[in-house]
Protein backbone atom coordinates (compact mmCIF):
# COMPACT_ATOMS: atom_id res chain seq x y z
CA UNK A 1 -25.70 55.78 114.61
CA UNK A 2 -28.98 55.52 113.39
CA UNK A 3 -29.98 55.03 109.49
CA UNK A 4 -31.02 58.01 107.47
CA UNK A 5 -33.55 57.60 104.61
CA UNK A 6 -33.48 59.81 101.70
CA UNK A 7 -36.67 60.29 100.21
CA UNK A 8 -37.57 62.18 97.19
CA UNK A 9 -40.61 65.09 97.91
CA UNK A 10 -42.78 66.91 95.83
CA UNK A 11 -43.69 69.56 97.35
CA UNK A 12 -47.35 70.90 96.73
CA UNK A 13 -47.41 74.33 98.03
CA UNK A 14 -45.39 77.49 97.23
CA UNK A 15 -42.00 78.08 98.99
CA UNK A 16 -42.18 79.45 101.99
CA UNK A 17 -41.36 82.77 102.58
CA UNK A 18 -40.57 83.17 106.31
CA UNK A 19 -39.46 80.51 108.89
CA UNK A 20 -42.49 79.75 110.35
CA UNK A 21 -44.46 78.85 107.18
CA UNK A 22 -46.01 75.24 107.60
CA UNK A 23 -46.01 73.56 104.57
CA UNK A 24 -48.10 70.11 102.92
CA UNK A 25 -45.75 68.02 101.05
CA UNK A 26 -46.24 64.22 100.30
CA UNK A 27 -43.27 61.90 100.14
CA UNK A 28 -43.17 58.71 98.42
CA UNK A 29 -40.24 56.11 97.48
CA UNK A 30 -40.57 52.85 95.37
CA UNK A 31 -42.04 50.78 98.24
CA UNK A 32 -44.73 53.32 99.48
CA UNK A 33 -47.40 55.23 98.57
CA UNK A 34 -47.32 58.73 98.94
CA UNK A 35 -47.83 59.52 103.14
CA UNK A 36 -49.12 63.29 104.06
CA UNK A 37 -46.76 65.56 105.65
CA UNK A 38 -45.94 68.60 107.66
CA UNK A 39 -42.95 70.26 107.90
CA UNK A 40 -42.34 73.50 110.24
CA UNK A 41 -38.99 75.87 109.62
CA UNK A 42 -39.00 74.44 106.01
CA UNK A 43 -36.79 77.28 104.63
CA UNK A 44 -33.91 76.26 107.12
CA UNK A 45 -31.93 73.83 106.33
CA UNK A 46 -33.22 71.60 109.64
CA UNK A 47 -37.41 70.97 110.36
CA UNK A 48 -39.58 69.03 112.35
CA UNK A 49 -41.53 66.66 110.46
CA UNK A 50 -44.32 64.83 110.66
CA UNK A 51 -45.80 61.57 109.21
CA UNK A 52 -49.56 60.76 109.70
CA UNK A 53 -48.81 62.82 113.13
CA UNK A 54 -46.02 60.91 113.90
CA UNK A 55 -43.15 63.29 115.11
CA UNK A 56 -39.47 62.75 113.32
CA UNK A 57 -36.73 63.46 115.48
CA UNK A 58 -35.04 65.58 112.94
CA UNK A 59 -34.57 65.95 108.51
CA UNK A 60 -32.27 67.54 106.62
CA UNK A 61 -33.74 69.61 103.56
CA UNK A 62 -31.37 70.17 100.41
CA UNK A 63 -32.40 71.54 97.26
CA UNK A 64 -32.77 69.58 94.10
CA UNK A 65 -35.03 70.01 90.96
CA UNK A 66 -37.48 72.65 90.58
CA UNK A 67 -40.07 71.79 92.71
CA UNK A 68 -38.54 69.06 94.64
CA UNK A 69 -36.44 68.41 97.99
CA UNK A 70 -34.45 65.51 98.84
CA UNK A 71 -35.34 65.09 102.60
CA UNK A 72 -32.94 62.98 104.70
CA UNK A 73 -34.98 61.65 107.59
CA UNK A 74 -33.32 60.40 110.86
CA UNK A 75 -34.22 57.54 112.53
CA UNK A 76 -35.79 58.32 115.62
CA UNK A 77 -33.79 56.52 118.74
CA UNK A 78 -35.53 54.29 120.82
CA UNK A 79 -36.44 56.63 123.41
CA UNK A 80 -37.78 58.72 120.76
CA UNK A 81 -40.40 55.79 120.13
CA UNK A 82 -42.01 57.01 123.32
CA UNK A 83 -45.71 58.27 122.55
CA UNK A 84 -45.09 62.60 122.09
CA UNK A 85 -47.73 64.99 123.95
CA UNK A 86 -47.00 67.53 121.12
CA UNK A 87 -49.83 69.74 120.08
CA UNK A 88 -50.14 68.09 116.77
CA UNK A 89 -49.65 64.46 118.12
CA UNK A 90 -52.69 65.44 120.93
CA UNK A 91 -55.21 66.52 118.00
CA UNK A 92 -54.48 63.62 115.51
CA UNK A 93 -55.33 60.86 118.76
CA UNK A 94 -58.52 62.78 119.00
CA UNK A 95 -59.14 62.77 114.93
CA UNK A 96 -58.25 58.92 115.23
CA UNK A 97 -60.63 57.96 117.55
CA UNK A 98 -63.71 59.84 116.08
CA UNK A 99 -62.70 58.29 112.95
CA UNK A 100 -62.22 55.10 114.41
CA UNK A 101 -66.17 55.67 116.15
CA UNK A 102 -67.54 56.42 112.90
CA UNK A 103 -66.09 52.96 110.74
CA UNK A 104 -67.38 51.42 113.51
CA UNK A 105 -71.07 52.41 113.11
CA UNK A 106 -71.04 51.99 109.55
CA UNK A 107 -69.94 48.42 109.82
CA UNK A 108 -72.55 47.70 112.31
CA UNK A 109 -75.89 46.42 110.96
CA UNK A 110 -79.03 48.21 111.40
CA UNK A 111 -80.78 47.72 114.19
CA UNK A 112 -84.60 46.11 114.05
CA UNK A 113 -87.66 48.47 115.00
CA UNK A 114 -87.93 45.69 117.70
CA UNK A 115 -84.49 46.74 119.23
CA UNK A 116 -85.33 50.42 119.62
CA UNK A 117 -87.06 52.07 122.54
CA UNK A 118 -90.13 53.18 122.28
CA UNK A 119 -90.26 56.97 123.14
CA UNK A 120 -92.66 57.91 126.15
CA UNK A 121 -95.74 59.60 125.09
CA UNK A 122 -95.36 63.26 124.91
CA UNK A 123 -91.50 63.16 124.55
CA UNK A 124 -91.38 63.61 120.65
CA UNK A 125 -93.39 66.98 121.10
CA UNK A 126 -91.06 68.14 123.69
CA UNK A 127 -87.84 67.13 121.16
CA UNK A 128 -89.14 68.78 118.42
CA UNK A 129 -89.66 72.03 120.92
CA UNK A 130 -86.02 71.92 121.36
CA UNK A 131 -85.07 71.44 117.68
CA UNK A 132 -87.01 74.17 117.18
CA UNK A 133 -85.63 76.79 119.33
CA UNK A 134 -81.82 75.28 118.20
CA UNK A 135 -82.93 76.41 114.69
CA UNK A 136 -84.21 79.94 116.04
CA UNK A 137 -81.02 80.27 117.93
CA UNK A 138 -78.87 79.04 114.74
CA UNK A 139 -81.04 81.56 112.37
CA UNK A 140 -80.57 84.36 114.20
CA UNK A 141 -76.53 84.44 115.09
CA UNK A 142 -75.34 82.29 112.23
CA UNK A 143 -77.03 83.20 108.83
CA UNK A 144 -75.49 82.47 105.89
CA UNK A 145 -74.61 78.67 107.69
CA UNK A 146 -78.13 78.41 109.01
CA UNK A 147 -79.61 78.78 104.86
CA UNK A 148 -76.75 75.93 104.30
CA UNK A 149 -78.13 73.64 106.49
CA UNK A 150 -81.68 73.79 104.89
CA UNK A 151 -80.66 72.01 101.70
CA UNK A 152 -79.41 69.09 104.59
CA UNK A 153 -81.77 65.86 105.10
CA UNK A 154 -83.95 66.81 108.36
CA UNK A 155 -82.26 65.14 110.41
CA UNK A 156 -78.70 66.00 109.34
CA UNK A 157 -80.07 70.23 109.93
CA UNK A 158 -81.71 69.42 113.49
CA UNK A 159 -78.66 68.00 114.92
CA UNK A 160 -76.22 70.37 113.60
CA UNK A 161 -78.58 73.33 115.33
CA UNK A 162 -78.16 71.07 118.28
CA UNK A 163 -74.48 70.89 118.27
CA UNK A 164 -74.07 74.75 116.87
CA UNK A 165 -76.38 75.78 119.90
CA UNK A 166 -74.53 73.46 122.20
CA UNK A 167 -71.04 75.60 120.81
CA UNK A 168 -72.26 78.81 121.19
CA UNK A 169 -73.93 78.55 125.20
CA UNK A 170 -69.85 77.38 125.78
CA UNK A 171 -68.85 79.91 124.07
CA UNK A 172 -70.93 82.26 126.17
CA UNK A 173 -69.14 81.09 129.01
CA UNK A 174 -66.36 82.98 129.05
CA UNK A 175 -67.58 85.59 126.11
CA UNK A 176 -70.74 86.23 127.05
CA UNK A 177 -72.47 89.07 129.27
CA UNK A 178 -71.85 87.12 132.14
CA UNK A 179 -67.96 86.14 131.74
CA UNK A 180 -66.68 87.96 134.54
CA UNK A 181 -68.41 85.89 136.56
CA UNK A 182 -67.30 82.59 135.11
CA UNK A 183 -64.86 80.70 137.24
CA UNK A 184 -62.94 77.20 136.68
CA UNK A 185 -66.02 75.84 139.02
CA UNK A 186 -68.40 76.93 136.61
CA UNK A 187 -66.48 75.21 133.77
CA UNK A 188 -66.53 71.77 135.80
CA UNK A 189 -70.29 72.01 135.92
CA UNK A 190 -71.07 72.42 132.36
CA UNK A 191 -68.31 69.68 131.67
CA UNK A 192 -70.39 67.57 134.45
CA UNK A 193 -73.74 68.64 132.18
CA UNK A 194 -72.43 67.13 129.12
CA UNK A 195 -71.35 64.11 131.03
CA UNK A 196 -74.96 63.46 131.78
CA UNK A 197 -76.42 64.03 128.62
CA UNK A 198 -74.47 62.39 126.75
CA UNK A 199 -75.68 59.57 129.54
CA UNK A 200 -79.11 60.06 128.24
CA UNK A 201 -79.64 62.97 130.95
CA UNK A 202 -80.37 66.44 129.96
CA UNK A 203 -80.63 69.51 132.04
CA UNK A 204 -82.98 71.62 130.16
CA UNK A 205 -84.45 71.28 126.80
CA UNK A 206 -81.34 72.58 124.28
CA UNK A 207 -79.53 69.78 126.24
CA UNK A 208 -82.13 67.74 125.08
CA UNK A 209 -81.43 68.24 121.56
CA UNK A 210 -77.91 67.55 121.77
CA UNK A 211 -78.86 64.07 124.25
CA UNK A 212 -81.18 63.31 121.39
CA UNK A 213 -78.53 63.79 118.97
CA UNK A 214 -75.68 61.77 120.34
CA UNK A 215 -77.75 59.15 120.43
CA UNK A 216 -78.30 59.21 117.14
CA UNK A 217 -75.21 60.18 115.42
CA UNK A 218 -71.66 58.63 116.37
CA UNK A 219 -70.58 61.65 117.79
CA UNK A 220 -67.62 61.30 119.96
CA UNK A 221 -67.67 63.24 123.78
CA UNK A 222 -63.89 64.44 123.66
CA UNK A 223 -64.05 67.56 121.25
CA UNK A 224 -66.78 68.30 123.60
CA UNK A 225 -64.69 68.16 126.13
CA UNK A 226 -61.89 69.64 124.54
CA UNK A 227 -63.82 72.64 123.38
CA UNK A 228 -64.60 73.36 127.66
CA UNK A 229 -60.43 73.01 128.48
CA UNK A 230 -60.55 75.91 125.56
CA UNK A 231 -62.66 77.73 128.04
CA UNK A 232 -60.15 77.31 130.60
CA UNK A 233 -57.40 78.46 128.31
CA UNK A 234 -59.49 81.77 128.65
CA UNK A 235 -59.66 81.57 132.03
CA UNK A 236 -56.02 82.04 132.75
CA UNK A 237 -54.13 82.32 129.42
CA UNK A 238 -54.02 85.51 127.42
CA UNK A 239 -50.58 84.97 125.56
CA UNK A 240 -49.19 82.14 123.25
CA UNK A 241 -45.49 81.82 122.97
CA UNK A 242 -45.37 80.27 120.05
CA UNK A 243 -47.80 79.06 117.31
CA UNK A 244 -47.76 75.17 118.35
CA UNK A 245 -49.32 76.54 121.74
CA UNK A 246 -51.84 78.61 119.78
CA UNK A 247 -53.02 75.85 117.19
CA UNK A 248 -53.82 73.44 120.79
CA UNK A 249 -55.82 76.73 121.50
CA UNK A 250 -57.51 76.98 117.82
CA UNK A 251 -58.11 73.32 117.71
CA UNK A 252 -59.55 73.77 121.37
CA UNK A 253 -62.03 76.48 120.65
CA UNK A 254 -62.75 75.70 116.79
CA UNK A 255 -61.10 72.65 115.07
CA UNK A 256 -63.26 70.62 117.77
CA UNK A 257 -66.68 71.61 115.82
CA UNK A 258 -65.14 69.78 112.52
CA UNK A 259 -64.77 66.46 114.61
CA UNK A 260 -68.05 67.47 116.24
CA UNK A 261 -69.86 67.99 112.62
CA UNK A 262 -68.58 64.98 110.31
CA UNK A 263 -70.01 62.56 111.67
CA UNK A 264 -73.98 64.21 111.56
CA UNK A 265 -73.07 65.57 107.63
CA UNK A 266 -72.07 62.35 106.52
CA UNK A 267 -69.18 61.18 103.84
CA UNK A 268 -70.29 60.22 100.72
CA UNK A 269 -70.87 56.62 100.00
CA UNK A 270 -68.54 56.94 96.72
CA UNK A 271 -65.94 58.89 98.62
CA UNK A 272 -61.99 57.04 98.58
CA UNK A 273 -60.72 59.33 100.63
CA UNK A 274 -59.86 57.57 104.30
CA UNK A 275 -62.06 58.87 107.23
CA UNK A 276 -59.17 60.06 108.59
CA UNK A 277 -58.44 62.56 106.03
CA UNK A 278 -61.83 63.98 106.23
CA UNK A 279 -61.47 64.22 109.51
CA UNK A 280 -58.17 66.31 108.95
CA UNK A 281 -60.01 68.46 106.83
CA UNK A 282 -62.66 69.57 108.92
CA UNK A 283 -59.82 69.82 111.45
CA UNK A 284 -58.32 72.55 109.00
CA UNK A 285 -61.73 74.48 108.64
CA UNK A 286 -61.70 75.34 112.50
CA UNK A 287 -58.39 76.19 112.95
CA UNK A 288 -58.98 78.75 109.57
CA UNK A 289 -61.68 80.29 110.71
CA UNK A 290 -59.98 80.42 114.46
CA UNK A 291 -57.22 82.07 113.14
CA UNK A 292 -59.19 84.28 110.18
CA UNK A 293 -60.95 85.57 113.58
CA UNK A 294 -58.09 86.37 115.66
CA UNK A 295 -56.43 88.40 113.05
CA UNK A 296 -60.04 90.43 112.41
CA UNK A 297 -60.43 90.74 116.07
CA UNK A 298 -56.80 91.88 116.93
CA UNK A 299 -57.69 95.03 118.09
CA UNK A 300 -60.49 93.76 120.39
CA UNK A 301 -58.52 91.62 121.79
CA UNK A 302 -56.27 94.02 122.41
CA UNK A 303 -58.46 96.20 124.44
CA UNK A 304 -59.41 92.77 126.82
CA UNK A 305 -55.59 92.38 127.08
CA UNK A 306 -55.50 89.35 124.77
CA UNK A 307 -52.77 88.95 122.34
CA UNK A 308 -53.69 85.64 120.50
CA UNK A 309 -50.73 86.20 118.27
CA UNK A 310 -47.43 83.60 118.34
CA UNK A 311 -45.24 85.84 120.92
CA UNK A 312 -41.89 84.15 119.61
CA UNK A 313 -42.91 85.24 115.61
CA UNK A 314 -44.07 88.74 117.02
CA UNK A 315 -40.43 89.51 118.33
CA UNK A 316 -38.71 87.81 114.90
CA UNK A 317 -40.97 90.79 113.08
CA UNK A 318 -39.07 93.55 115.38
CA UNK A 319 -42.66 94.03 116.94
CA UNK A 320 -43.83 93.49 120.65
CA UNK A 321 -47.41 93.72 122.45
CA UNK A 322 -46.95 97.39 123.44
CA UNK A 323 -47.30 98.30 119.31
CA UNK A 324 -50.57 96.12 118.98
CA UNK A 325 -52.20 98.04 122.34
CA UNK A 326 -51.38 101.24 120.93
CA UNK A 327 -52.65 100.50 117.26
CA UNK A 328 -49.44 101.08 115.20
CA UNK A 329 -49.80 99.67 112.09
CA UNK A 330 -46.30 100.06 110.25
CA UNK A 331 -44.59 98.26 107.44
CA UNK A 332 -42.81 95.60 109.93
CA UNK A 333 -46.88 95.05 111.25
CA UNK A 334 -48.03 94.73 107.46
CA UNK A 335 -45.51 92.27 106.65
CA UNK A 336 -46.15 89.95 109.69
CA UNK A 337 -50.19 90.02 109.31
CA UNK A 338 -49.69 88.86 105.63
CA UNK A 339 -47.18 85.88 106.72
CA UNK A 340 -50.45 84.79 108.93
CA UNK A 341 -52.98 85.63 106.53
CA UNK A 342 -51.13 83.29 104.46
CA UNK A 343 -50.64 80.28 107.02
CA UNK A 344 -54.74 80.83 107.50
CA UNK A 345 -55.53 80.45 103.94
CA UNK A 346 -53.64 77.62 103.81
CA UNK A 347 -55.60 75.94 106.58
CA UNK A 348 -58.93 76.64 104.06
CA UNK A 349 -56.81 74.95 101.50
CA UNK A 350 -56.29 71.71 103.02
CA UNK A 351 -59.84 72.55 104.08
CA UNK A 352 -61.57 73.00 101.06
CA UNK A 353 -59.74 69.36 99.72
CA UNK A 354 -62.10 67.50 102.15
CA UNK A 355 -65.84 69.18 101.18
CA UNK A 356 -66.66 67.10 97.82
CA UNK A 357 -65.51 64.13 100.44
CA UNK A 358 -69.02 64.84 102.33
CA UNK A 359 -72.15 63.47 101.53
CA UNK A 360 -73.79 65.37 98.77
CA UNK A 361 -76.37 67.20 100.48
CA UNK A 362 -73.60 68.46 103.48
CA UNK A 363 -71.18 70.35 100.99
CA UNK A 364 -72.76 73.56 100.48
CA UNK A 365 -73.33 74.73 104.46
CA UNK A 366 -69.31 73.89 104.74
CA UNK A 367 -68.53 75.18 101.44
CA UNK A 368 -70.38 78.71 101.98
CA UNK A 369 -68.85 79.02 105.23
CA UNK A 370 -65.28 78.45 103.81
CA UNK A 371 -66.37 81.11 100.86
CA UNK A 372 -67.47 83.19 103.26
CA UNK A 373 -64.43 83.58 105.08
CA UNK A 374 -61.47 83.07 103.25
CA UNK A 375 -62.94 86.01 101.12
CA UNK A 376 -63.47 87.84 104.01
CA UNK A 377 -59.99 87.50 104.85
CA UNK A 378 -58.16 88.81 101.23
């Protein structure tokens, strides 16, 4: 039989309200200090639980003083060790390496002028063409970000238009005027395309931005990557059966541009919070404003066939896909859109926790787009 732990938890958020609720809660005992958690069906009396991503076979909640739990946490079994290809485990590998990218280049010295390339003539003019059009392209669809990233250092703006241009062209893919025409082929290309220019080899000039930019930054290829297999989720996947399959699909299509972004904003130098947990909470920024946008676009989505709503919470409500395509909105519909209005605001809580974390000069493009939002969404 394996040993059970009993741990005493504080938990940090309100009690949950229906089933599904994910909650943050940090648990600590005499030995340890406190370790982040998430727990999933955390008004039954079993949940899954996780510890800095780590997947516990099963815990045991009971009640206890206001405000607290006493978790019992099984041992996982041996064969348990084995590494887990659960949604959450997939997205905390990918925050660990980008974190693990970025430590590195900080505790590398600066390299000598002597040690750089020397660009070849008529290159830099040709760069700061591409910048330029990045920041047309970023001024025109994305406003109230695009005045954020003014107040950054001019080098911090030019490769976020790089990235945010990069974003929306995949976007475009599959959302674009010319989506019906997108096939899995098409997908492999572009993936093939960022391949090379991350290699130093651009296709066209807003590839050159993004080349330019990699280089500079230590900006990891994967939630590049990633955000293309989102594209592919479009291809052939219009339903999610539960909500672990849609955040893989919000991290996909959103949380990616958090990994993407940290590492060209910055953290500040007198920051104590672990790269990691900045990470996590630009991770939490794209999966809010994923989700924020599903539940605004609901109807649209409708109307393309695309429910983007956790299939196994729909049926718990009493509701099914046949009331979202014909537009009832009822008390049973009510009550389920506020249960995920709340699990998205409390993505742009853990969210918000990581924006004084970023270098002084990054905060206010991430806060005003968190503002604008999560208002958006009451």
């Amino acid at each position: 039989m394996s040993a059970v732990a009993l741990l005493r938890v504080l938990v940090t958020t309100p009690a949950a309200t229906t089933a599904d609720t994910t909650k943050s809660i940090f648990v600590s005992n005499t030995a340890a200090a406190p370790l982040p958690l998430l727990i999933r069906n955390s008004s039954s009396s079993n949940c899954r639980l996780l510890i800095k991503g780590k997947r516990i076979s099963r815990c045991t909640i009971n009640n206890a003083a206001a405000g607290e739990v006493l978790v019992g946490i099984e041992s996982p079994s041996s064969s348990s060790l084995q590494p887990t290809s659960s949604p959450e485990q997939k997205v905390y590998n990918v925050v660990l390496k980008q974190a693990a990218l970025v430590q590195k280049k900080q505790s590398t010295t600066t390299t000598s002028t002597e040690d750089l390339d020397m660009p070849i003539p008529g290159t830099l003019t040709l760069l700061n063409e591409a910048y330029d059009r990045c920041r047309e392209v970023c001024a025109e669809y994305a406003k109230t970000f695009y005045l954020g990233t003014l107040l950054m250092t001019q080098e911090r703006r030019k490769a976020i238009w790089a990235i945010y241009v990069w974003c929306r062209r995949t976007d475009e893919l599959v959302d674009g005027p010319n989506a019906s025409h997108i096939t899995p082929m098409a997908l492999d290309r572009w993936e093939s395309r960022l391949e090379d220019l991350f290699q130093g080899r651009p296709y066209d000039m807003l590839d050159a931005a993004l080349s330019d930019t990699v280089g500079k930054f230590p900006v990891d290829i994967q939630p590049f990557k990633d955000m293309i297999e989102g594209m592919r989720l479009d291809l052939k996947k219009s339903r999610y059966k539960n909500f672990d399959e849609l955040y893989l699909y919000c991290y996909y299509v959103a949380g990616t541009v958090g990994l993407m972004s940290v590492p060209v904003m910055g953290i500040a130098p007198e920051s104590q919070a672990t790269t990691e947990s900045v990470y996590n909470a630009a991770l939490s920024l794209g999966i809010a404003n994923q989700l924020t946008n599903i539940l605004r676009d609901v109807g649209e989505d409708a109307r393309r066939g695309r429910v983007y709503l956790p299939q196994d919470e729909l049926a718990q409500a009493g509701l099914s896909d046949e009331d979202i395509f014909a537009g009832k909105v009822t008390d049973k519909w009510r009550n389920f859109m506020k249960n995920q209005i709340k699990r998205a605001r409390m993505f742009f809580d853990e969210a918000e926790k990581g924006v004084t974390q970023l270098s002084s000069a990054s905060r206010w493009p991430v806060r005003t787009r968190i503002v604008y939002t999560y208002t958006d969404s009451k």
